[in-house]
C-alpha atoms as a PDB file:
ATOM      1  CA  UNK A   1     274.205-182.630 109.871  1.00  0.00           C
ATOM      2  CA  UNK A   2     276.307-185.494 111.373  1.00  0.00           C
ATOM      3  CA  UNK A   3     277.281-184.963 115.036  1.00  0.00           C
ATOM      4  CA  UNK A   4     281.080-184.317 115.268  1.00  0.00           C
ATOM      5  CA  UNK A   5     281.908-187.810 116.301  1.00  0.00           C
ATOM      6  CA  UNK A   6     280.607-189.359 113.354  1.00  0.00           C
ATOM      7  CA  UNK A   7     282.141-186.747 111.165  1.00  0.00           C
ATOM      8  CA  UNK A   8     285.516-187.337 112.764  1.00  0.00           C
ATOM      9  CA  UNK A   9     285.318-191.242 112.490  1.00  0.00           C
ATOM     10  CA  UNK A  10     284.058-190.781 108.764  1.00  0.00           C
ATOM     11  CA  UNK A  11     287.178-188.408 107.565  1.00  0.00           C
ATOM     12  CA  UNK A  12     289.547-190.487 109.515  1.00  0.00           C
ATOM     13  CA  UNK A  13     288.317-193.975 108.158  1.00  0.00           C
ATOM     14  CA  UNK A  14     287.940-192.357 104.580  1.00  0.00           C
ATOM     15  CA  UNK A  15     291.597-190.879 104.463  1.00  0.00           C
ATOM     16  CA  UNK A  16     293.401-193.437 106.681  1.00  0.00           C
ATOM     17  CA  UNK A  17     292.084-196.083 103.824  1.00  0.00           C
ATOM     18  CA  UNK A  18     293.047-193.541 101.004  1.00  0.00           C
ATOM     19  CA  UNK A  19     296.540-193.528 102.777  1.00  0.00           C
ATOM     20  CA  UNK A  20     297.234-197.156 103.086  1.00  0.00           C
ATOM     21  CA  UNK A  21     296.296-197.559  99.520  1.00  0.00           C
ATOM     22  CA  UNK A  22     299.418-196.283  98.187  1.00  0.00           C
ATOM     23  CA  UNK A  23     302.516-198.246  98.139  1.00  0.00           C
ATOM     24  CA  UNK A  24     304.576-196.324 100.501  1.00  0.00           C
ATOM     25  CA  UNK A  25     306.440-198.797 103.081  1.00  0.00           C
ATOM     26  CA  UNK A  26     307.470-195.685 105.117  1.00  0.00           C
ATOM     27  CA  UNK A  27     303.731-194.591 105.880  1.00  0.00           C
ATOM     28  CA  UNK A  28     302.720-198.522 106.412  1.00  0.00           C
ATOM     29  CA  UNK A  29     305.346-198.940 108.807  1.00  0.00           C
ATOM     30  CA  UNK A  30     304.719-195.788 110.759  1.00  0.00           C
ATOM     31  CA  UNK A  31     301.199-196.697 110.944  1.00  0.00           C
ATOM     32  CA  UNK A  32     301.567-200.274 111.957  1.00  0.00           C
ATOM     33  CA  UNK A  33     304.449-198.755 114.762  1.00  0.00           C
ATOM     34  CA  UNK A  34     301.605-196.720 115.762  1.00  0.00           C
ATOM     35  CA  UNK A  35     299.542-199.333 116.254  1.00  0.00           C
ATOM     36  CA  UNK A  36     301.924-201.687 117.622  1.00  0.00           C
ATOM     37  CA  UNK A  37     302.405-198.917 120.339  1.00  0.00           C
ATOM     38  CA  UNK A  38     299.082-199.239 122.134  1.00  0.00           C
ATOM     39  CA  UNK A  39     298.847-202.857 122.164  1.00  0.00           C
ATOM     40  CA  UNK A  40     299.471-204.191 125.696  1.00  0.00           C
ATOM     41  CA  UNK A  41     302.956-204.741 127.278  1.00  0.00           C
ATOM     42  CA  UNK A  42     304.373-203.504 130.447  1.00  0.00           C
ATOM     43  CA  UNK A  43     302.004-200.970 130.298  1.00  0.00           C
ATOM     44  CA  UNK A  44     298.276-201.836 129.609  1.00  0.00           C
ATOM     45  CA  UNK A  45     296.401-199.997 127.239  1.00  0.00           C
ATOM     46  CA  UNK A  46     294.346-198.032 129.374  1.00  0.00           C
ATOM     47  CA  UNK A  47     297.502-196.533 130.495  1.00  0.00           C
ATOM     48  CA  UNK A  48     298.881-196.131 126.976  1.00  0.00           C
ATOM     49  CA  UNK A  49     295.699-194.362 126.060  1.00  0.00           C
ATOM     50  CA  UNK A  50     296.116-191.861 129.094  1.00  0.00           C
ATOM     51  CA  UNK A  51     299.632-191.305 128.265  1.00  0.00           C
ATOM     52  CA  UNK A  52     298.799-190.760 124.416  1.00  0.00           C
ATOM     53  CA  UNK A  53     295.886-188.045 125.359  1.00  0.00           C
ATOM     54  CA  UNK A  54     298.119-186.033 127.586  1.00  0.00           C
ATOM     55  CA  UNK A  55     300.464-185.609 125.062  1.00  0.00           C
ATOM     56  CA  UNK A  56     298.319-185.050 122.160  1.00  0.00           C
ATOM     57  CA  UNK A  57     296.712-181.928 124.118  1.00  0.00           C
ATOM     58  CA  UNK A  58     300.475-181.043 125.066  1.00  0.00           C
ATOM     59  CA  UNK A  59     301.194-181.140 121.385  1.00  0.00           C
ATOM     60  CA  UNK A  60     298.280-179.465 120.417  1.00  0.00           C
ATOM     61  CA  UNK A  61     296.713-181.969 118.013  1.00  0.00           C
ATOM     62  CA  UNK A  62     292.717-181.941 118.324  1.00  0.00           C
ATOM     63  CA  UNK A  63     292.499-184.669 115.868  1.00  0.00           C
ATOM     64  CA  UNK A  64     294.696-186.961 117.888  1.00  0.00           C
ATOM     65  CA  UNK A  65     293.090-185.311 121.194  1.00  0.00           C
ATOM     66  CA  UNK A  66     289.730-186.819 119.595  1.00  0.00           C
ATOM     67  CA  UNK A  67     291.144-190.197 118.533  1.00  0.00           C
ATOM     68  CA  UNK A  68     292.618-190.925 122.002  1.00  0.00           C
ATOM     69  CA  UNK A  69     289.494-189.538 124.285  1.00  0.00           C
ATOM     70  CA  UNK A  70     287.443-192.247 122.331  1.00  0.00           C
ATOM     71  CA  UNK A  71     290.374-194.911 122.532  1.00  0.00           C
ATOM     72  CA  UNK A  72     290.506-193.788 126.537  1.00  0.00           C
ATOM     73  CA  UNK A  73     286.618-194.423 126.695  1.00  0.00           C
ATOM     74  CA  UNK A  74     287.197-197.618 125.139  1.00  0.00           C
ATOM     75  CA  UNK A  75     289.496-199.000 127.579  1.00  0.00           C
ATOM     76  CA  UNK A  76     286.981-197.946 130.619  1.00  0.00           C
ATOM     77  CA  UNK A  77     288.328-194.275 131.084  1.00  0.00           C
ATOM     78  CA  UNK A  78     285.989-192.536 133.564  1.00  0.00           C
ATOM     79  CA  UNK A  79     285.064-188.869 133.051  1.00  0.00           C
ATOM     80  CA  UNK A  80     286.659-188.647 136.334  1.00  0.00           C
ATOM     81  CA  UNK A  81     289.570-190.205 135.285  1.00  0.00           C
ATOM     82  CA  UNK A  82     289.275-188.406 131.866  1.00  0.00           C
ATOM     83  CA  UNK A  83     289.886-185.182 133.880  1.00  0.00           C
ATOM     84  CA  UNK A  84     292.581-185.925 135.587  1.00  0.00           C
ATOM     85  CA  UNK A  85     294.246-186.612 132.673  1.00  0.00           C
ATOM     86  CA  UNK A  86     293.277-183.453 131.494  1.00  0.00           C
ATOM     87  CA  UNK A  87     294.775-181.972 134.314  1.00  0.00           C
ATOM     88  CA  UNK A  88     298.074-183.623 133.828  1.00  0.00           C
ATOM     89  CA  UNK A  89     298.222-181.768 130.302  1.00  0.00           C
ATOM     90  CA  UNK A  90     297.591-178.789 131.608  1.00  0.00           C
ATOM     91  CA  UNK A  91     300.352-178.729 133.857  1.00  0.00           C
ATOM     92  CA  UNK A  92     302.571-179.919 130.919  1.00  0.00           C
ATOM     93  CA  UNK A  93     301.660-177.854 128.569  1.00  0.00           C
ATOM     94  CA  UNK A  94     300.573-174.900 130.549  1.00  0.00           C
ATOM     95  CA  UNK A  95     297.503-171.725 129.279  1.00  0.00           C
ATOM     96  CA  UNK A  96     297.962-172.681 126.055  1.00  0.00           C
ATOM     97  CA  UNK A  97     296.178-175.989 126.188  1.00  0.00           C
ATOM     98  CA  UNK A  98     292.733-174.587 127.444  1.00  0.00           C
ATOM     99  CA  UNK A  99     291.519-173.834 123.870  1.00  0.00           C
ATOM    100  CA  UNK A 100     292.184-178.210 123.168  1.00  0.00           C
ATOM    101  CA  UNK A 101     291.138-178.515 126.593  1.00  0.00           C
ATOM    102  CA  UNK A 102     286.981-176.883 125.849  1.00  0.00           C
ATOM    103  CA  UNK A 103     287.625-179.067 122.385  1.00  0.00           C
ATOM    104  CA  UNK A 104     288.029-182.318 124.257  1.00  0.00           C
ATOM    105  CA  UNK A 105     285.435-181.844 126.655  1.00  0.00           C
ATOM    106  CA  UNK A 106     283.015-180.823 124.077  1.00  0.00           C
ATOM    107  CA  UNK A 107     284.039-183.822 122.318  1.00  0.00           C
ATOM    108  CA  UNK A 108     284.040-186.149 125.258  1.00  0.00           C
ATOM    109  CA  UNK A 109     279.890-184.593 125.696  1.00  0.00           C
ATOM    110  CA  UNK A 110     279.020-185.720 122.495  1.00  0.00           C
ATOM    111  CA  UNK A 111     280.770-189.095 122.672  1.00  0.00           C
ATOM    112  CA  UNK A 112     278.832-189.652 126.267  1.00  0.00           C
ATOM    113  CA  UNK A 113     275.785-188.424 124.747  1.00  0.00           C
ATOM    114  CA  UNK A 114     276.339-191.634 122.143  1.00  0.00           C
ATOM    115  CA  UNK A 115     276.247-194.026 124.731  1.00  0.00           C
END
């Protein structure tokens, strides 16, 4: 069985390409907006990263939680910094977020067990 990281990257590449296939200029734009978002400005992406985590586990999204803990890694996140971060949510989103909270985490192990 694939570790959860590779499944995740997999499903994501898979549909995100089954997606952009179809001539929708609505769902192209949001993507590319999305995209256009984390690119660097004012705010570097590191930042943007951190900011897009926090409120991913606010929102309770573990896909997106996923997505951004490997885009935070990417842009030289520490697991120090990575829980701080976590922290932040926390306070945002209050109890609630622990269950995304042991998802991330777990997810974050098996992403630093990749390196």
């Amino acid at each position: 069985m694939a570790n959860r990281v590779e499944e995740f990257n997999a499903f994501r590449e898979k549909m995100n390409e089954r997606i952009l296939n179809v001539e929708n200029r609505a769902i192209k734009r949001f993507f590319g907006v999305d995209t256009l978002t984390y690119e660097p400005g004012k705010l570097d992406a590191k930042t943007k990263e951190m900011l897009g985590l926090v409120s991913s586990m606010v929102l309770r999204c573990d896909d997106c939680i996923s997505y951004h803990i490997q885009q935070c890694k990417k842009e030289g996140v520490t697991d120090e910094e990575m829980f701080e971060v976590f922290s932040v949510a926390l306070v945002v989103g209050g109890s609630i977020v622990i269950p995304h909270l042991r998802r991330a985490v777990a997810f974050l192990d098996d992403l630093n067990k990749e390196e």
